[in-house]
C-alpha atoms as a PDB file:
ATOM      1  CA  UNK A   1     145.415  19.528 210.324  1.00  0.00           C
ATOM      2  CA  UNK A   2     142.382  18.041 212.787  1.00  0.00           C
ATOM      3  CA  UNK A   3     141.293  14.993 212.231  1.00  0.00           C
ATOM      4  CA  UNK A   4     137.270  14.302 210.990  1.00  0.00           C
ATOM      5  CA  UNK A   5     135.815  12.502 214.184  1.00  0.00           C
ATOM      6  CA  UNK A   6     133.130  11.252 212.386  1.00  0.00           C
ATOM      7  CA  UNK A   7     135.320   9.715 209.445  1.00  0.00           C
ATOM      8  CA  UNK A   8     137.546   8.451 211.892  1.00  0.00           C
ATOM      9  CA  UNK A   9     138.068   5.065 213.396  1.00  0.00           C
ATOM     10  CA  UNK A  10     139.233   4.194 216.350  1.00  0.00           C
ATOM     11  CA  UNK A  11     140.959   1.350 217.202  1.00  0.00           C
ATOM     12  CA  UNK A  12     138.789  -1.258 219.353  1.00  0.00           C
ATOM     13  CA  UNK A  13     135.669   0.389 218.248  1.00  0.00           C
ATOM     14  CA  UNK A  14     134.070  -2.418 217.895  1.00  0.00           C
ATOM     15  CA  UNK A  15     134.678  -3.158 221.500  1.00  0.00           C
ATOM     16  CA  UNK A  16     134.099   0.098 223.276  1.00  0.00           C
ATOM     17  CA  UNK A  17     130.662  -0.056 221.492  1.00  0.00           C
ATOM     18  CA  UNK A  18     129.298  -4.008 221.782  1.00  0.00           C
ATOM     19  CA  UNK A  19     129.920  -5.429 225.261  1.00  0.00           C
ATOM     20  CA  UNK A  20     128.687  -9.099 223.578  1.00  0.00           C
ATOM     21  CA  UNK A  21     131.829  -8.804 220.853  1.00  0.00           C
ATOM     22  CA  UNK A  22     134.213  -6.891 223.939  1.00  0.00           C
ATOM     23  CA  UNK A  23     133.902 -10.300 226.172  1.00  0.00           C
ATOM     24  CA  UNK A  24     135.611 -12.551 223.063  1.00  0.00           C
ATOM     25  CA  UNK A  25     138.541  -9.527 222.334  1.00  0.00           C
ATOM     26  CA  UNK A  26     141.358 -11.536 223.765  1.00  0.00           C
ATOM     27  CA  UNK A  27     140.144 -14.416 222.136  1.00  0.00           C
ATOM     28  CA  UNK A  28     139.463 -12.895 218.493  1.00  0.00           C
ATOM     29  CA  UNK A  29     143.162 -11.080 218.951  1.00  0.00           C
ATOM     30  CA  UNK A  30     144.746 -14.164 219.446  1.00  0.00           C
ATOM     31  CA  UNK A  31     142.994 -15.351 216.359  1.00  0.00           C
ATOM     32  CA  UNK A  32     144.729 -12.583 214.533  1.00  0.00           C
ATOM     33  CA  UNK A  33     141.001 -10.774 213.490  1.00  0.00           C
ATOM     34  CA  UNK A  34     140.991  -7.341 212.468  1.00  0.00           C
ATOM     35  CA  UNK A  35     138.867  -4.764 214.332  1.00  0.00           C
ATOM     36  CA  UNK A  36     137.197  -4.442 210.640  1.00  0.00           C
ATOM     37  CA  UNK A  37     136.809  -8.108 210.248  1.00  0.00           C
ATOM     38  CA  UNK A  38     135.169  -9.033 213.494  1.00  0.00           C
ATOM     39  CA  UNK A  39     132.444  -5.950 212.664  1.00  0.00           C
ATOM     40  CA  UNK A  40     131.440  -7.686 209.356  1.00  0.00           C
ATOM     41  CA  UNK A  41     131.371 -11.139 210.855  1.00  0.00           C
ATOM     42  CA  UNK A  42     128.887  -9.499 213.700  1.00  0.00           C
ATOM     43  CA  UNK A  43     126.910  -7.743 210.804  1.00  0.00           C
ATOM     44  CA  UNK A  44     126.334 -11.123 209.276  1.00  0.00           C
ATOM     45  CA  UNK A  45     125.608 -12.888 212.397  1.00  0.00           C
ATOM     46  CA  UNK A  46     123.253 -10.234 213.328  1.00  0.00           C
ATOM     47  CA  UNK A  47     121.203 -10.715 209.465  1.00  0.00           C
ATOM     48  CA  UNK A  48     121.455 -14.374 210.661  1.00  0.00           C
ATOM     49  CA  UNK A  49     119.754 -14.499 213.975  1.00  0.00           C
ATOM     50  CA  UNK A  50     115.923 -12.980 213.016  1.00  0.00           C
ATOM     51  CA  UNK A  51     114.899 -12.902 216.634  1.00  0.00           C
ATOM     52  CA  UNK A  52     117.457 -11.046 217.919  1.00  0.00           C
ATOM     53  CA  UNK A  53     118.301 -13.301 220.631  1.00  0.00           C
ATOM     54  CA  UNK A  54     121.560 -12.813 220.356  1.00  0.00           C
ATOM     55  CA  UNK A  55     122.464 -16.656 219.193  1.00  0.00           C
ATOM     56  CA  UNK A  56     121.668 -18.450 216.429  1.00  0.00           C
ATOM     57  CA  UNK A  57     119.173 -21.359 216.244  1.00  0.00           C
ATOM     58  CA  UNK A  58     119.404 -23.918 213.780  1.00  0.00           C
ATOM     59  CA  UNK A  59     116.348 -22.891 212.075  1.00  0.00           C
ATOM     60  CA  UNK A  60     117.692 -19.426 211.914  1.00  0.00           C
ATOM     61  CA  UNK A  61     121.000 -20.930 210.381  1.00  0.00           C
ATOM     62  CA  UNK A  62     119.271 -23.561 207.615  1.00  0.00           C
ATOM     63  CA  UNK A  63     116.852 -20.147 206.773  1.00  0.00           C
ATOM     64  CA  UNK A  64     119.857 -18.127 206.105  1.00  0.00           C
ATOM     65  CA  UNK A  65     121.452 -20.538 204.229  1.00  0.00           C
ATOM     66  CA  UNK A  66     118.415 -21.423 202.234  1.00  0.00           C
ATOM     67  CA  UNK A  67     118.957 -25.503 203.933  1.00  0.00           C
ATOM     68  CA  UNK A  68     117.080 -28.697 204.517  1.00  0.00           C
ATOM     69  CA  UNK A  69     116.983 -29.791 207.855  1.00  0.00           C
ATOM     70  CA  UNK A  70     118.361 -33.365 207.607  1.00  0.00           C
ATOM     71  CA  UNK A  71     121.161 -35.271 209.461  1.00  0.00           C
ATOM     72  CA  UNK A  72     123.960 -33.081 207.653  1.00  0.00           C
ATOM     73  CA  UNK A  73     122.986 -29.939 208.799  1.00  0.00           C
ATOM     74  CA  UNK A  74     121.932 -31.060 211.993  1.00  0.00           C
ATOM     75  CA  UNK A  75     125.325 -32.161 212.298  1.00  0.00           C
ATOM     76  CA  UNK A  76     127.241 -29.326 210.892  1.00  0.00           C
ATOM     77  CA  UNK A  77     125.305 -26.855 213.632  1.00  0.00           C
ATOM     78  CA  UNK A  78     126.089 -29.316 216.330  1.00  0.00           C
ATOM     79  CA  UNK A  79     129.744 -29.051 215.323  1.00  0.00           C
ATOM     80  CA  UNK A  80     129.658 -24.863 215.464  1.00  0.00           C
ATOM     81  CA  UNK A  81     127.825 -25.261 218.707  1.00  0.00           C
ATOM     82  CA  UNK A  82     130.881 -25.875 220.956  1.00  0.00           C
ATOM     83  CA  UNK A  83     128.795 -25.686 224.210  1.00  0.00           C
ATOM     84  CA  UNK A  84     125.591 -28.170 223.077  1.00  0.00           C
ATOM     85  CA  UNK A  85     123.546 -25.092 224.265  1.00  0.00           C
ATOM     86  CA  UNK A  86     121.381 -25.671 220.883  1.00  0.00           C
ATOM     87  CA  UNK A  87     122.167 -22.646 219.854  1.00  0.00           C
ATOM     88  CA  UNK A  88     125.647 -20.922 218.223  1.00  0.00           C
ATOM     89  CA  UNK A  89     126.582 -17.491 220.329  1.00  0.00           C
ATOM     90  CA  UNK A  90     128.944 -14.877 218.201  1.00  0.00           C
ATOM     91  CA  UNK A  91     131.957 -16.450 219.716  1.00  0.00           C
ATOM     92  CA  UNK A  92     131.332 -19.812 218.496  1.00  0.00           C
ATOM     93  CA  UNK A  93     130.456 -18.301 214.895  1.00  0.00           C
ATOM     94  CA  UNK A  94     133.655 -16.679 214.744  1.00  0.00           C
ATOM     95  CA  UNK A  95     135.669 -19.994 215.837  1.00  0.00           C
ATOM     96  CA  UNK A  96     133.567 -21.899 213.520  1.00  0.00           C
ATOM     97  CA  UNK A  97     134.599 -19.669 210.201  1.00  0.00           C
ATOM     98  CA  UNK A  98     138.198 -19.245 211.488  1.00  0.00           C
ATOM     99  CA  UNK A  99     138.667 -22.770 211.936  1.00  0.00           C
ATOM    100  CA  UNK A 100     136.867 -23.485 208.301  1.00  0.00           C
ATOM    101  CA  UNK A 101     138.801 -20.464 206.651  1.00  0.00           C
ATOM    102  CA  UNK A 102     142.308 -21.713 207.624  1.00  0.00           C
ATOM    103  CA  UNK A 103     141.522 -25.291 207.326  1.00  0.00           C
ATOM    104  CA  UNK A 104     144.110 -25.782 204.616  1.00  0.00           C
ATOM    105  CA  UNK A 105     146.701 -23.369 206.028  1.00  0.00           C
END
C-alpha cells in the first residue's frame, strides 16, 4: 500500500528543514540524538529565546526558568556558553543538557 506523505517522517527532517540545527548534525549524531529528540530540544530552545535571535541571553534563560540573577546563575549560563559570546546558540544548549543528562552515566 502507499505510504501517507503527510503522516510520514523522514529521516533527517529536521535537517533538510532548519539550516541552524543541519550545521550541528555531525555533532548531535555523534552524541547519539535522535532526529525526534533534537526537534523537541529546538522546540524548547525556541519557547526559550523571546526575541527570536536565535541564541539565548541570560535574561531570556533566568525568565524561562522563573530565576534570580545572582552569582549562581550567572555562573551556570557562563558554563553553557562555551564560546563567552554572552549568549548560548542551539549547539551549546544541546551540549549543555547532554553533558548534564549523562552526568552519572
Amino acid at each position: 500500500m502507499g505510504v501517507c506523505w503527510g503522516q510520514a517522517k523522514v529521516k533527517d527532517q529536521i535537517y533538510f528543514e532548519n539550516a541552524v540545527i543541519a550545521q550541528w548534525k555531525s555533532q548531535f549524531e555523534a552524541l547519539k540524538l535522535k532526529d525526534v529528540d533534537v526537534q523537541k530540544l529546538y522546540e524548547v530552545y525556541t519557547k526559550i529565546d523571546q526575541d527570536g535571535s536565535g541564541s539565548i541571553s541570560l535574561w531570556e534563560m533566568l525568565e524561562h526558568l522563573q530565576l534570580q540573577r545572582n552569582k549562581f546563575t550567572k555562573r551556570v549560563f557562563s558554563i553553557m556558553d562555551e564560546d563567552n559570546s554572552g549568549e548560548i546558540d542551539f549547539r551549546e544548549f544541546v551540549i549543555a543538557l547532554w553533558n548534564y543528562c549523562t552526568l552519572g552515566k
